[in-house]
N, C-alpha and C. Protein backbone atom coordinates (compact mmCIF):
# COMPACT_ATOMS: atom_id res chain seq x y z
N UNK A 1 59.21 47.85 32.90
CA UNK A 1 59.67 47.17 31.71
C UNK A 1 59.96 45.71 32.05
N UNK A 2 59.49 44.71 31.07
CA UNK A 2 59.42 43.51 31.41
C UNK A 2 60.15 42.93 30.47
N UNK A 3 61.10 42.05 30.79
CA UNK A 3 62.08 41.23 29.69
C UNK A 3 61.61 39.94 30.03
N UNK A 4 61.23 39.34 28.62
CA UNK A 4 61.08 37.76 28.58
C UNK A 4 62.32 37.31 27.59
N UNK A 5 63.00 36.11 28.30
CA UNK A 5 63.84 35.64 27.91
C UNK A 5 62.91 33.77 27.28
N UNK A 6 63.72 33.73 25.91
CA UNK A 6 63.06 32.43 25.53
C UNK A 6 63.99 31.47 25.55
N UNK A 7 63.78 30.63 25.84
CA UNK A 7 64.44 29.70 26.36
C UNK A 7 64.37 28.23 25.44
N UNK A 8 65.10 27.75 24.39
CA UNK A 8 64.67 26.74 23.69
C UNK A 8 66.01 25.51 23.43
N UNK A 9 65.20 24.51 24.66
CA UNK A 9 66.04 23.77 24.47
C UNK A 9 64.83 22.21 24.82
N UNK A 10 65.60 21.08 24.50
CA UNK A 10 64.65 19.74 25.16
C UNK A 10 65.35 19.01 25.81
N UNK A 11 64.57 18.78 27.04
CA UNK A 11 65.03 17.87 27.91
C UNK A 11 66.05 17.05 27.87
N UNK A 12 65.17 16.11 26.42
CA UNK A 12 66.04 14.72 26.22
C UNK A 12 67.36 15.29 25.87
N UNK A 13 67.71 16.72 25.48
CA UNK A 13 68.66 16.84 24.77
C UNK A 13 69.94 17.22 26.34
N UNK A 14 69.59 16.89 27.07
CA UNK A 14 70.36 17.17 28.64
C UNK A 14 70.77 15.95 28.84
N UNK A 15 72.38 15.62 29.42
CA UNK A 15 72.89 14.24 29.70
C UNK A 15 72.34 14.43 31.62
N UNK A 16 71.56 13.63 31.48
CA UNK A 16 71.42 14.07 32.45
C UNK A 16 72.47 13.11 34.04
N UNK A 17 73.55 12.79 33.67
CA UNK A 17 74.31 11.83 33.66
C UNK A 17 75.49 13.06 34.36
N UNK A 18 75.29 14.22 33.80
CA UNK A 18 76.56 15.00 34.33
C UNK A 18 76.33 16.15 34.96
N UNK A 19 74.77 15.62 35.40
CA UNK A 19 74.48 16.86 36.74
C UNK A 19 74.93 16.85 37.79
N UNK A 20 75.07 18.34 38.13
CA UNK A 20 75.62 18.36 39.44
C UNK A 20 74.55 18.67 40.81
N UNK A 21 74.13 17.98 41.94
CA UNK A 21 72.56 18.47 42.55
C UNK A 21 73.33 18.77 43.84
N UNK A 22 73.35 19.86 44.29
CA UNK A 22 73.64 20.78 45.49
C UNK A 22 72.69 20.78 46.39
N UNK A 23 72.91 21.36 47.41
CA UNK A 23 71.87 21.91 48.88
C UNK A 23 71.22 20.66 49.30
N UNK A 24 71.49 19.25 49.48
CA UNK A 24 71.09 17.96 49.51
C UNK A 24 71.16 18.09 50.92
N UNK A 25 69.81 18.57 51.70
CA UNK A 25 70.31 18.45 53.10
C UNK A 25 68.99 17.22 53.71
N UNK A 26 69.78 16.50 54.40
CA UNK A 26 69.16 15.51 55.18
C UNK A 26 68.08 15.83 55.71
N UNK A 27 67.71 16.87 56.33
CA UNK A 27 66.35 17.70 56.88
C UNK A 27 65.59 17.96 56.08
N UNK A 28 65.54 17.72 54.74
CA UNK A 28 64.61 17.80 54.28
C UNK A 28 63.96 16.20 53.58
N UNK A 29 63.96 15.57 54.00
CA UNK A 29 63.90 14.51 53.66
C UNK A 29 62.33 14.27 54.17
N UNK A 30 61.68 13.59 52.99
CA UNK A 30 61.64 12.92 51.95
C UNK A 30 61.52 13.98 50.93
N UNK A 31 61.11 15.37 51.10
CA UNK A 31 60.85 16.45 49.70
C UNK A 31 62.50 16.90 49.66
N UNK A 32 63.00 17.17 49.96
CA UNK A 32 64.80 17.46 49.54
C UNK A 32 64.00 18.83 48.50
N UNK A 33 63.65 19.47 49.22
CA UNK A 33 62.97 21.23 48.39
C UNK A 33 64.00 21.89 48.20
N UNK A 34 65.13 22.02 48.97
CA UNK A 34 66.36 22.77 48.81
C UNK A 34 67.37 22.35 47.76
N UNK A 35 66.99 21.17 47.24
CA UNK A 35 68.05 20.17 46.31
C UNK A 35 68.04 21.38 44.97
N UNK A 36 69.16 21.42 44.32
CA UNK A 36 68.76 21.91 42.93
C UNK A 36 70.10 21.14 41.80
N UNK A 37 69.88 21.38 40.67
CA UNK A 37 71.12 21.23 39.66
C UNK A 37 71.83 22.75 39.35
N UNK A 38 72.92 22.38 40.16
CA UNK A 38 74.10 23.54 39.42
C UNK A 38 74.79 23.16 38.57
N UNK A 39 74.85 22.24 38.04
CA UNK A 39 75.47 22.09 36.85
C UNK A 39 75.17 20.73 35.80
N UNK A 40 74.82 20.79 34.33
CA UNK A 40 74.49 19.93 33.90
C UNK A 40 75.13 20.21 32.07
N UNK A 41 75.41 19.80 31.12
CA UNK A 41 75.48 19.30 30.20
C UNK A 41 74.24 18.72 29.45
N UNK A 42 74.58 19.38 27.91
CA UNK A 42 73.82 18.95 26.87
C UNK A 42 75.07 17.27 26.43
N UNK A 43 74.12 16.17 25.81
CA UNK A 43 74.56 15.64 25.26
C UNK A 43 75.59 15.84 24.40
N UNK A 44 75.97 16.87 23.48
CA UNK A 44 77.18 17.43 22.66
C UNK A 44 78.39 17.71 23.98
N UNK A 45 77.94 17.69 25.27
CA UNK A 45 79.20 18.37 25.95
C UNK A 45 78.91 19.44 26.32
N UNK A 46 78.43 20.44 25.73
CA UNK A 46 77.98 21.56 25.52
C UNK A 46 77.06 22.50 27.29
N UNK A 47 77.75 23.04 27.95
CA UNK A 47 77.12 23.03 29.41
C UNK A 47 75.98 24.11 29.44
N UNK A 48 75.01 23.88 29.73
CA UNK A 48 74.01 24.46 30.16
C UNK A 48 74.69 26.09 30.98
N UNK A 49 73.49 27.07 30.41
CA UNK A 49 73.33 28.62 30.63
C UNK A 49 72.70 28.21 31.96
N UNK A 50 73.06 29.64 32.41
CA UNK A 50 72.01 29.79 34.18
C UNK A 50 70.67 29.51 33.89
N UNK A 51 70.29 30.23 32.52
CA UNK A 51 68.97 30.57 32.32
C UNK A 51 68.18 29.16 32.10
N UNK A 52 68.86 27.91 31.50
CA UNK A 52 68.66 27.09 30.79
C UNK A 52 68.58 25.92 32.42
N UNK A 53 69.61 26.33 33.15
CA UNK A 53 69.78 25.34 34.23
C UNK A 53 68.25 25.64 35.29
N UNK A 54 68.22 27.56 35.06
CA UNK A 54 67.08 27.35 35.65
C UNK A 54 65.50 26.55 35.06
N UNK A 55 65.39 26.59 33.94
CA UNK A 55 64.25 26.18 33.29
C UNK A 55 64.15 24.38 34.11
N UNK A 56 65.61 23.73 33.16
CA UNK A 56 65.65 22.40 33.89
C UNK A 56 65.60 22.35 35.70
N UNK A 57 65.76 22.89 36.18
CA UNK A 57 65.42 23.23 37.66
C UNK A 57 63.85 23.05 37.88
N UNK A 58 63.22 24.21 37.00
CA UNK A 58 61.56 24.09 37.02
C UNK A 58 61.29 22.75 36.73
N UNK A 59 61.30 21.95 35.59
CA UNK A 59 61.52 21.23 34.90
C UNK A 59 61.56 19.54 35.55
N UNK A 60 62.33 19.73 36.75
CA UNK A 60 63.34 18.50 37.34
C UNK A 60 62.57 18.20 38.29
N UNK A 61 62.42 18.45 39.29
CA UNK A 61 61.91 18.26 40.45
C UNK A 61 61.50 16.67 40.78
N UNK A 62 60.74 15.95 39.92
CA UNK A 62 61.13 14.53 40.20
C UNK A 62 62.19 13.92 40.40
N UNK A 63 63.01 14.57 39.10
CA UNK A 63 64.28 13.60 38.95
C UNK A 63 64.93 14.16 40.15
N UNK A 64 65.15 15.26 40.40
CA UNK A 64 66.32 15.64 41.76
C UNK A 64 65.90 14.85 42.60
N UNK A 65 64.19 15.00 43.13
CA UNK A 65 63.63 14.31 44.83
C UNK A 65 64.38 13.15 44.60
N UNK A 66 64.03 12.17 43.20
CA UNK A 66 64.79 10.72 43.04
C UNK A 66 65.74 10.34 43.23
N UNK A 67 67.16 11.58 42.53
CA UNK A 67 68.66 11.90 42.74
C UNK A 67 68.82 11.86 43.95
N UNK A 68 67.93 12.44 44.90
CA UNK A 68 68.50 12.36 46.27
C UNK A 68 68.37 11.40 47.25
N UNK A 69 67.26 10.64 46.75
CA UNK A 69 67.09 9.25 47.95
C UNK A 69 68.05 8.28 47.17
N UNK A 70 68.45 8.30 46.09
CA UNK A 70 69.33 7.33 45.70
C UNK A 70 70.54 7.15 45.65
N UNK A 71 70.95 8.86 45.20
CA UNK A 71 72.26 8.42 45.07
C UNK A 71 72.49 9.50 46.27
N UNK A 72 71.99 10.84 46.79
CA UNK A 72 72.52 12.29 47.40
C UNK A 72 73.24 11.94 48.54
N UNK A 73 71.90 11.07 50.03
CA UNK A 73 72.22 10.74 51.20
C UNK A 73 72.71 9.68 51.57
């Protein structure tokens, strides 16, 4: 039995201003593969589901690699 969960939300609608990016380890540098967002906010305030953090996770991967040479290390 297979459960699909739908997931409907947009990007733009993420502050992306109040993420939180974990596992920032220096060894992985320049791909930072281990980096992820545990925690982020919709613009309303409103905090992002696991399910939702994971999508933006799929989703992110530029912005984190970026998050981490700039602001992580």
């Amino acid at each position: 039995m297979t459960i699909t969960i739908q997931v409907d939300y947009r990007l733009e609608d993420v502050d992306m201003n109040t993420c939180v990016v974990e596992n920032i380890c220096r060894e992985d540098y320049p791909d930072f593969c281990d980096a992820y967002i545990s925690y982020a906010e919709y613009t309303d305030g409103t905090p992002l589901t696991d399910v939702e953090l994971e999508k933006l996770n799929d989703e992110s991967g530029d912005w984190i690699n970026q998050y981490c040479l700039e602001d992580g290390i």
